[in-house]
Protein backbone atom coordinates (compact mmCIF):
# COMPACT_ATOMS: atom_id res chain seq x y z
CA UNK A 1 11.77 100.93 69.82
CA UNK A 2 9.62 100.24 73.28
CA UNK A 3 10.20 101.02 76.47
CA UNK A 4 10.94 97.18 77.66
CA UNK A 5 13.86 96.94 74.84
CA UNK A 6 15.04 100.37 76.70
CA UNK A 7 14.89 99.48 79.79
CA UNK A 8 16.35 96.26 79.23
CA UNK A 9 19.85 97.47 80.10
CA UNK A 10 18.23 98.53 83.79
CA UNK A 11 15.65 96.04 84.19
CA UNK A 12 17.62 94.99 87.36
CA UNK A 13 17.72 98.23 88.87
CA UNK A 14 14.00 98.76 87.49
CA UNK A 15 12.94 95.86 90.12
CA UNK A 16 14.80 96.85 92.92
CA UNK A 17 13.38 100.49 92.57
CA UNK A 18 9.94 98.33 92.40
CA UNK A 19 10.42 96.79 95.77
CA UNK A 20 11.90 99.64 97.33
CA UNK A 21 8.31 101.74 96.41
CA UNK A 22 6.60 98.92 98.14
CA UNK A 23 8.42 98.98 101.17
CA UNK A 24 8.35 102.80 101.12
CA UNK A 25 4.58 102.72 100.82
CA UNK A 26 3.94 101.24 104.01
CA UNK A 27 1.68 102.99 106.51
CA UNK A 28 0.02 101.94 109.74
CA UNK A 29 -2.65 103.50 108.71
CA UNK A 30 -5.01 101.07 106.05
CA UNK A 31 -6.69 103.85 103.81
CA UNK A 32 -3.05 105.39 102.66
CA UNK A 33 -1.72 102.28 102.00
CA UNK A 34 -4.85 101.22 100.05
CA UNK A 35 -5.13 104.59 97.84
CA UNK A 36 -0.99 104.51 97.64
CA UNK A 37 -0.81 100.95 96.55
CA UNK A 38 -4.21 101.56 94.05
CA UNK A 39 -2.26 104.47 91.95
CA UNK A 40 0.95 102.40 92.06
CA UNK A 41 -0.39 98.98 91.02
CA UNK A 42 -1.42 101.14 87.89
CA UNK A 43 1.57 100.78 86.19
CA UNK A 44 2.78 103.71 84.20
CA UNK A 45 5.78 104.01 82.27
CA UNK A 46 7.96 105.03 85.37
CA UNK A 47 9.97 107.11 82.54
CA UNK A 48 11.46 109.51 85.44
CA UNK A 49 13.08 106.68 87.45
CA UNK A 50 14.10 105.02 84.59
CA UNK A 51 15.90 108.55 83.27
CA UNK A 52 17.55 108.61 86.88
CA UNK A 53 19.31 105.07 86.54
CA UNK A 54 20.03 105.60 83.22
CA UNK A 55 21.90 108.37 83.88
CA UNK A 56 23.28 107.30 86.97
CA UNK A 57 24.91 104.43 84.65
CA UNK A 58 25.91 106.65 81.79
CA UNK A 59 28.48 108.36 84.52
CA UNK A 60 29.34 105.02 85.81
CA UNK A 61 27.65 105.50 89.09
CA UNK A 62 28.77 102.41 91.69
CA UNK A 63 26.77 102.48 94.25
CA UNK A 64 23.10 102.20 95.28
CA UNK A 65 21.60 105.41 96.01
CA UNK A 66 19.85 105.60 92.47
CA UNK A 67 17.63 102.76 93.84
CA UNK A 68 16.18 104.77 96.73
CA UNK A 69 16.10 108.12 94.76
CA UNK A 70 14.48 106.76 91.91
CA UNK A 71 11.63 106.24 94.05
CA UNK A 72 11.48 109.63 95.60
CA UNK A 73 11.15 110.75 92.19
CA UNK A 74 8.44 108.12 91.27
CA UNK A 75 6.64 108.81 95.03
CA UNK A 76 6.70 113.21 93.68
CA UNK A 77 5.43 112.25 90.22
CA UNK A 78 2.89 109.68 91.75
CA UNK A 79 1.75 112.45 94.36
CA UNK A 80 1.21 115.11 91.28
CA UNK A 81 -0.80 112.81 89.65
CA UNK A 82 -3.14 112.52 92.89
CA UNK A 83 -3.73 115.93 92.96
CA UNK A 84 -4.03 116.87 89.29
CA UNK A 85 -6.80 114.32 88.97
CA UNK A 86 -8.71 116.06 92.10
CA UNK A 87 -7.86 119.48 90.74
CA UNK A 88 -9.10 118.16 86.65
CA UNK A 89 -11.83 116.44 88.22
CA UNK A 90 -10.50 113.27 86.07
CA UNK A 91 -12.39 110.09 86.27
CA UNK A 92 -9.96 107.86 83.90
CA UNK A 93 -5.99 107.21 84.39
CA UNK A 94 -4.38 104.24 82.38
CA UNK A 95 -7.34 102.54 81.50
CA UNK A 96 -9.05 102.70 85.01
CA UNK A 97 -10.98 104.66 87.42
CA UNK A 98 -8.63 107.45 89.11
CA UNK A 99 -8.23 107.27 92.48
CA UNK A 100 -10.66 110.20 93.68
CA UNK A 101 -13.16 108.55 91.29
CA UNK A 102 -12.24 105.36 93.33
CA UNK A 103 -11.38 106.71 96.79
CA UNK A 104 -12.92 110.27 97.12
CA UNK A 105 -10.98 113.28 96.48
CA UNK A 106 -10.57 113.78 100.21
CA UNK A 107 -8.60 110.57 100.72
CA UNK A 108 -6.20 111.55 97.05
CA UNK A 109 -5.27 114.47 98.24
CA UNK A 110 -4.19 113.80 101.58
CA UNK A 111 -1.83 110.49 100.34
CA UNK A 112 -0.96 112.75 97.85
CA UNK A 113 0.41 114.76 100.87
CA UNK A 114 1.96 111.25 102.47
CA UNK A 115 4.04 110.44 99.32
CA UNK A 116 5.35 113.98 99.05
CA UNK A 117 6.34 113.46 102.90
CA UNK A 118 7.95 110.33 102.16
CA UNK A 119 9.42 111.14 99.43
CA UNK A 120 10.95 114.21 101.67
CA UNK A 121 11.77 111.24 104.86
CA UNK A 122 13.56 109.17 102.30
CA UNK A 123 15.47 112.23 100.34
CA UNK A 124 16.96 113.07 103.85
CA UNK A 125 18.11 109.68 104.71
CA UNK A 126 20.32 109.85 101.33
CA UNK A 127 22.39 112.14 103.21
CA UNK A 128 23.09 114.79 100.68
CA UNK A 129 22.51 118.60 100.61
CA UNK A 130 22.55 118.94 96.59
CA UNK A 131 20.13 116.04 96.30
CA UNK A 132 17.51 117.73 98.69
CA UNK A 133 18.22 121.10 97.01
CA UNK A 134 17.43 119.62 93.66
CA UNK A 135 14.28 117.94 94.72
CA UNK A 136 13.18 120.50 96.49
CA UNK A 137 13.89 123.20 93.80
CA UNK A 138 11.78 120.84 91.95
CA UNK A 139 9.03 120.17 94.26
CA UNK A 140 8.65 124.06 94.51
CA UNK A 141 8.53 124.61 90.94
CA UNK A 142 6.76 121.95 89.60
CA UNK A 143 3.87 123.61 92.44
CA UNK A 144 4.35 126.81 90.57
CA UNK A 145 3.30 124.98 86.88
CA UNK A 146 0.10 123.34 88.65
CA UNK A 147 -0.36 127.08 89.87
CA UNK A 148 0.15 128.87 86.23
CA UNK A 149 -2.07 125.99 84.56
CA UNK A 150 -4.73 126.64 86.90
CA UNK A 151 -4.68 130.48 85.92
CA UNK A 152 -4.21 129.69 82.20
CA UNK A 153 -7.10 127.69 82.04
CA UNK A 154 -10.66 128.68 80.03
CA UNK A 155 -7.68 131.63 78.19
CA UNK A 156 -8.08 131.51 74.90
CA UNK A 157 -5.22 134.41 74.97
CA UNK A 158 -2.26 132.20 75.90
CA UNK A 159 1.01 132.32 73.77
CA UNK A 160 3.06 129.38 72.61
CA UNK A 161 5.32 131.16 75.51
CA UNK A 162 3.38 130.72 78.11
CA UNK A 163 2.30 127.36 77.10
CA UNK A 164 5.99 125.93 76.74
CA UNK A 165 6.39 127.82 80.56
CA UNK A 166 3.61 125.57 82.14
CA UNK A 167 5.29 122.05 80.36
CA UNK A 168 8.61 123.06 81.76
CA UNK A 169 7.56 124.10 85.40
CA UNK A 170 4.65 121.41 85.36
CA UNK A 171 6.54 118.21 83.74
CA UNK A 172 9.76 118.58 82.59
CA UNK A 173 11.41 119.98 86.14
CA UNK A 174 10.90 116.17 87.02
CA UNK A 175 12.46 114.57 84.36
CA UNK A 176 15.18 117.66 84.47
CA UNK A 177 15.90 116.49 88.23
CA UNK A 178 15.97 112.70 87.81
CA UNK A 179 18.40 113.37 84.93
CA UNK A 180 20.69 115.91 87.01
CA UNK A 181 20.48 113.48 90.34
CA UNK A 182 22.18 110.80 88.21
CA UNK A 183 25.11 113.09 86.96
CA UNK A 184 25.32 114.12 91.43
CA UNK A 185 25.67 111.03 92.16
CA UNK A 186 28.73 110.13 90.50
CA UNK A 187 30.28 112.71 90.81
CA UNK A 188 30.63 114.46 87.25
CA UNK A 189 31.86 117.35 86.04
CA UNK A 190 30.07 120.82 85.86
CA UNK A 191 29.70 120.45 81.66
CA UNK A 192 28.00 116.70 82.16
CA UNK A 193 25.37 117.61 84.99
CA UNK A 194 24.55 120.54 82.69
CA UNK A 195 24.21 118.69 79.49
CA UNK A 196 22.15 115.82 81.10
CA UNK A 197 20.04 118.07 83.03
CA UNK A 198 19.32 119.54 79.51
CA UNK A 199 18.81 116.41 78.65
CA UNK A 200 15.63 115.73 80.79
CA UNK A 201 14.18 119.16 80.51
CA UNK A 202 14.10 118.87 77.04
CA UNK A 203 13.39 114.79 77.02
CA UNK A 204 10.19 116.50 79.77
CA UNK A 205 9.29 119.03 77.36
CA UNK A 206 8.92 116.90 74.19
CA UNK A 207 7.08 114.47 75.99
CA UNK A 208 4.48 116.93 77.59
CA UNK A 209 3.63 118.07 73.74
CA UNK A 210 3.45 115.27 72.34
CA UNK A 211 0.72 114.14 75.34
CA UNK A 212 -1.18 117.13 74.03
CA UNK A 213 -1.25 116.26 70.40
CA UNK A 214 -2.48 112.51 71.50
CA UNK A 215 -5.51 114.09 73.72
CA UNK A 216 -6.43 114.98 69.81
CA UNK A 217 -5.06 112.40 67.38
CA UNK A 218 -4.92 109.02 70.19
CA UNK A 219 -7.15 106.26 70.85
CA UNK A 220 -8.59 106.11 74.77
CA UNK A 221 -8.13 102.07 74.88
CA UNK A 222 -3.65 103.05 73.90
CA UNK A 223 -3.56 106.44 75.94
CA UNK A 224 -6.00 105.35 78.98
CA UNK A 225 -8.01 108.53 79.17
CA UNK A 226 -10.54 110.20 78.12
CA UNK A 227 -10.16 112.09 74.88
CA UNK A 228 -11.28 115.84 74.97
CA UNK A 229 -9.85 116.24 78.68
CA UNK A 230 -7.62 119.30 78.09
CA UNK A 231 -10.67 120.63 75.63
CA UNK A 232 -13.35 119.89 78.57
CA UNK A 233 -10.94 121.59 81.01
CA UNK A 234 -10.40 124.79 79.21
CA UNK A 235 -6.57 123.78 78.82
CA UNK A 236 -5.00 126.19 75.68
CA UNK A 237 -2.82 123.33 74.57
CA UNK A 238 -0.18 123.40 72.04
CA UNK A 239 -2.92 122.44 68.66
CA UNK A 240 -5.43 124.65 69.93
CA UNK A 241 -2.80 127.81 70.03
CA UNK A 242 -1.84 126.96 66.50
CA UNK A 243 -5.38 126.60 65.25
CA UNK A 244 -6.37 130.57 67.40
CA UNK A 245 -3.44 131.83 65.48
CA UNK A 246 -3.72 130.31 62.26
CA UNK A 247 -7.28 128.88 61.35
CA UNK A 248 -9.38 130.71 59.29
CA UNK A 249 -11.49 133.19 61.60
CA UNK A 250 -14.65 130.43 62.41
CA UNK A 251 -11.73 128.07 63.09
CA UNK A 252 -10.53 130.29 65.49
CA UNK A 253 -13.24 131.71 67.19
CA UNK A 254 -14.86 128.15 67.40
CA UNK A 255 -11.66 127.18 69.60
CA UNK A 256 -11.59 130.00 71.63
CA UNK A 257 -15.36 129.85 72.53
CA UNK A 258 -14.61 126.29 73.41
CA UNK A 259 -12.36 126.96 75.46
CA UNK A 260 -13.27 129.67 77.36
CA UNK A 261 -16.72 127.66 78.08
CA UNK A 262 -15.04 124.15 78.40
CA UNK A 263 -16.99 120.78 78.29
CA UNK A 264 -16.67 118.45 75.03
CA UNK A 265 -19.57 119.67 73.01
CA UNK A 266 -17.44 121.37 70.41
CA UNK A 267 -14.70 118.34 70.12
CA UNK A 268 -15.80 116.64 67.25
CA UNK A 269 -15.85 120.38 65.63
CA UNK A 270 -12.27 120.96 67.21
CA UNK A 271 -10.60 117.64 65.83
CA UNK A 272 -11.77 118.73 62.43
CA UNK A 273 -10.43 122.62 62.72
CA UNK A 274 -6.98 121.38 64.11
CA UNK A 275 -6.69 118.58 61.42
CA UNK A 276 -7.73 121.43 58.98
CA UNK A 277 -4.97 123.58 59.64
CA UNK A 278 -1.79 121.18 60.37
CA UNK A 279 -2.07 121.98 63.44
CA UNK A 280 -0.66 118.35 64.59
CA UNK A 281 2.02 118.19 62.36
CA UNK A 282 2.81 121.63 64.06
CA UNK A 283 2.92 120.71 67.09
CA UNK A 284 5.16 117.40 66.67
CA UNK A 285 7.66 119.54 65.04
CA UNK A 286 8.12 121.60 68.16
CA UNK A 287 8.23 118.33 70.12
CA UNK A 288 10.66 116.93 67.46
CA UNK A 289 13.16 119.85 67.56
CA UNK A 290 12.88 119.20 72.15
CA UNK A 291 14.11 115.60 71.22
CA UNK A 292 16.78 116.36 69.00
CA UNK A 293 17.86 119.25 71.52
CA UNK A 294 18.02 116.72 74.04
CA UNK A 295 19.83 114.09 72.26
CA UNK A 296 22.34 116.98 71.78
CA UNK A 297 22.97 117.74 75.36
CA UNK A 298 24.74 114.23 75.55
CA UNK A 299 27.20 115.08 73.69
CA UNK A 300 29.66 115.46 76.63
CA UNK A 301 28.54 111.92 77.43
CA UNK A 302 30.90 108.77 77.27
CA UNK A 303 29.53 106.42 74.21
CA UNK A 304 28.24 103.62 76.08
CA UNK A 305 25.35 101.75 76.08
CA UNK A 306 23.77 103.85 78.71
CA UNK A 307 24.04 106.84 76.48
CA UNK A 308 22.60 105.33 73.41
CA UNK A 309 19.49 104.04 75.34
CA UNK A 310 19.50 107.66 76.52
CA UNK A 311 19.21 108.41 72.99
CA UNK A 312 16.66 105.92 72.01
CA UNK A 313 14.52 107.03 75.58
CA UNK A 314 14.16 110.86 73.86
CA UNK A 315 13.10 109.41 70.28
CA UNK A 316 10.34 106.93 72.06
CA UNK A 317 9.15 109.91 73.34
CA UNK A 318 8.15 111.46 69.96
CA UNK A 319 6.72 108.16 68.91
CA UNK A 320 4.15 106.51 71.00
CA UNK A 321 1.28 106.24 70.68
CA UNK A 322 0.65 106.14 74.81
């Protein structure tokens, strides 16, 4: 199953929530609209506005307020990426330069700062207190992951624990939120917000993983980066945890000294230590059991056709290959 086939059942909505970005990007001044429009015109897979209209629809939302937050939660995710590629020092996002590579990291961060403030303008004009105080909540949190990545990385001591911690502050609050502002919107009961804001955290969490298994097991022309980023930036991902903690003792010592000294010297070495031990495999289980935990949380959900694509949205994320 793709993504297109998915989103068939929104591909409506999807274009509106298109236009309304583009109208929303507008600045008089050039330079944001140039950087803004660069990182949009990317493309993506726009997962967390597509989780927000999908679950608008699975409680039978009517109106048209999932339009304009869908893109608040596209214009927070787009702004993270800004300043994750400044603070990574990336130089390749799907399939292209990044925009500091393109613009200057001077000029990413600060429309990184413009789409958070839009996104903040156009949150207000919805008109609700529990949307702002989910997005917000979000915002803040999501801050916090970038935060506890930073301090994690180049630690070869991190825990599966504190791992899992960063993916849910750091990525799956998002999806969480875009899944919980669909259930606010129309209005549903205590047990369905909580289930489908399950739902996203552990859709979020799932897909974070299986990210990190990819920046080991991919192909860079599929997954549009560089292979050996989280290795070159210290990051103690998922497979490398595995491998400290289970590898034979050169396994793990060879991942902790790469780590703890970054760059991408060791990575053919790595890939060979965490094929070695499973480590993989290991790691899509734990992303497997976040996708079936998610596809339980629906369970309070109507059988429609919004809650099977729901369903199908949580096992695409074990599956690609992007």
């Amino acid at each position: 199953m793709n993504l297109s086939a998915i989103y068939s059942l929104i591909a409506s909505d999807m274009q509106a929530v298109d236009t309304v970005i583009r109208e929303r990007l507008y600045s008089d001044v050039p330079l944001v609209r140039q950087v803004a429009e660069y990182i949009i015109a990317g493309g993506g897979k726009r997962m967390r506005p597509a989780l927000l209209l999908l679950s608008s629809g699975a409680v039978a939302y009517p109106g048209r307020q999932h339009l304009e937050l869908a893109a608040v939660v596209e214009f927070i995710h787009t702004a993270t990426l800004l300043h994750d590629d400044v603070v990574d020092e990336s130089s390749l996002r799907r399939g292209r330069d990044t925009a500091n590579t393109e613009f200057g990291n001077a000029a990413s961060v600060l429309v990184g700062d413009f789409l958070y403030s839009r996104a903040f303008q156009m949150m207000v004009g919805v008109g609700s207190m529990r949307v702002m105080q989910v997005l917000a909540d979000a915002t803040n949190i999501i801050a916090e992951g970038e935060v506890l990545q930073l301090m994690n990385c180049h630690n070869a001591d991190i825990d599966v624990e504190d791992y899992l911690r960063v993916v849910r502050y750091k990525t799956a609050k998002l999806f969480e939120a875009a899944a919980r502002l669909g259930a606010i919107l129309g209005n549903s009961s205590p047990e369905i917000e909580a289930g489908l804001s399950a739902y996203g955290m552990h859709l979020g969490t799932a897909f974070q993983i299986v990210d990190d298994v990819l920046d080991y097991s991919g192909e860079e022309g599929e997954i549009g980066k560089h292979l050996g980023d989280d290795l070159a930036e210290g990051k103690p991902t998922l497979p490398l945890i595995h491998v400290m903690k289970n590898g034979e003792p050169a396994q793990a010592e060879l991942v902790r000294n790469a780590l703890e000294q970054g760059g991408r010297e060791a990575f053919p070495e790595i890939i060979k230590a965490v094929q070695a031990t499973g480590a993989l495999g290991i790691a899509m289980d734990v992303a497997q059991a976040e996708a079936d935990r998610a596809k339980q949380a629906l369970v309070a959900l109507p059988d429609t056709n919004y809650r099977e694509a729901l369903i199908q949205l949580s096992e695409f994320a074990i599956t690609r290959r992007h």
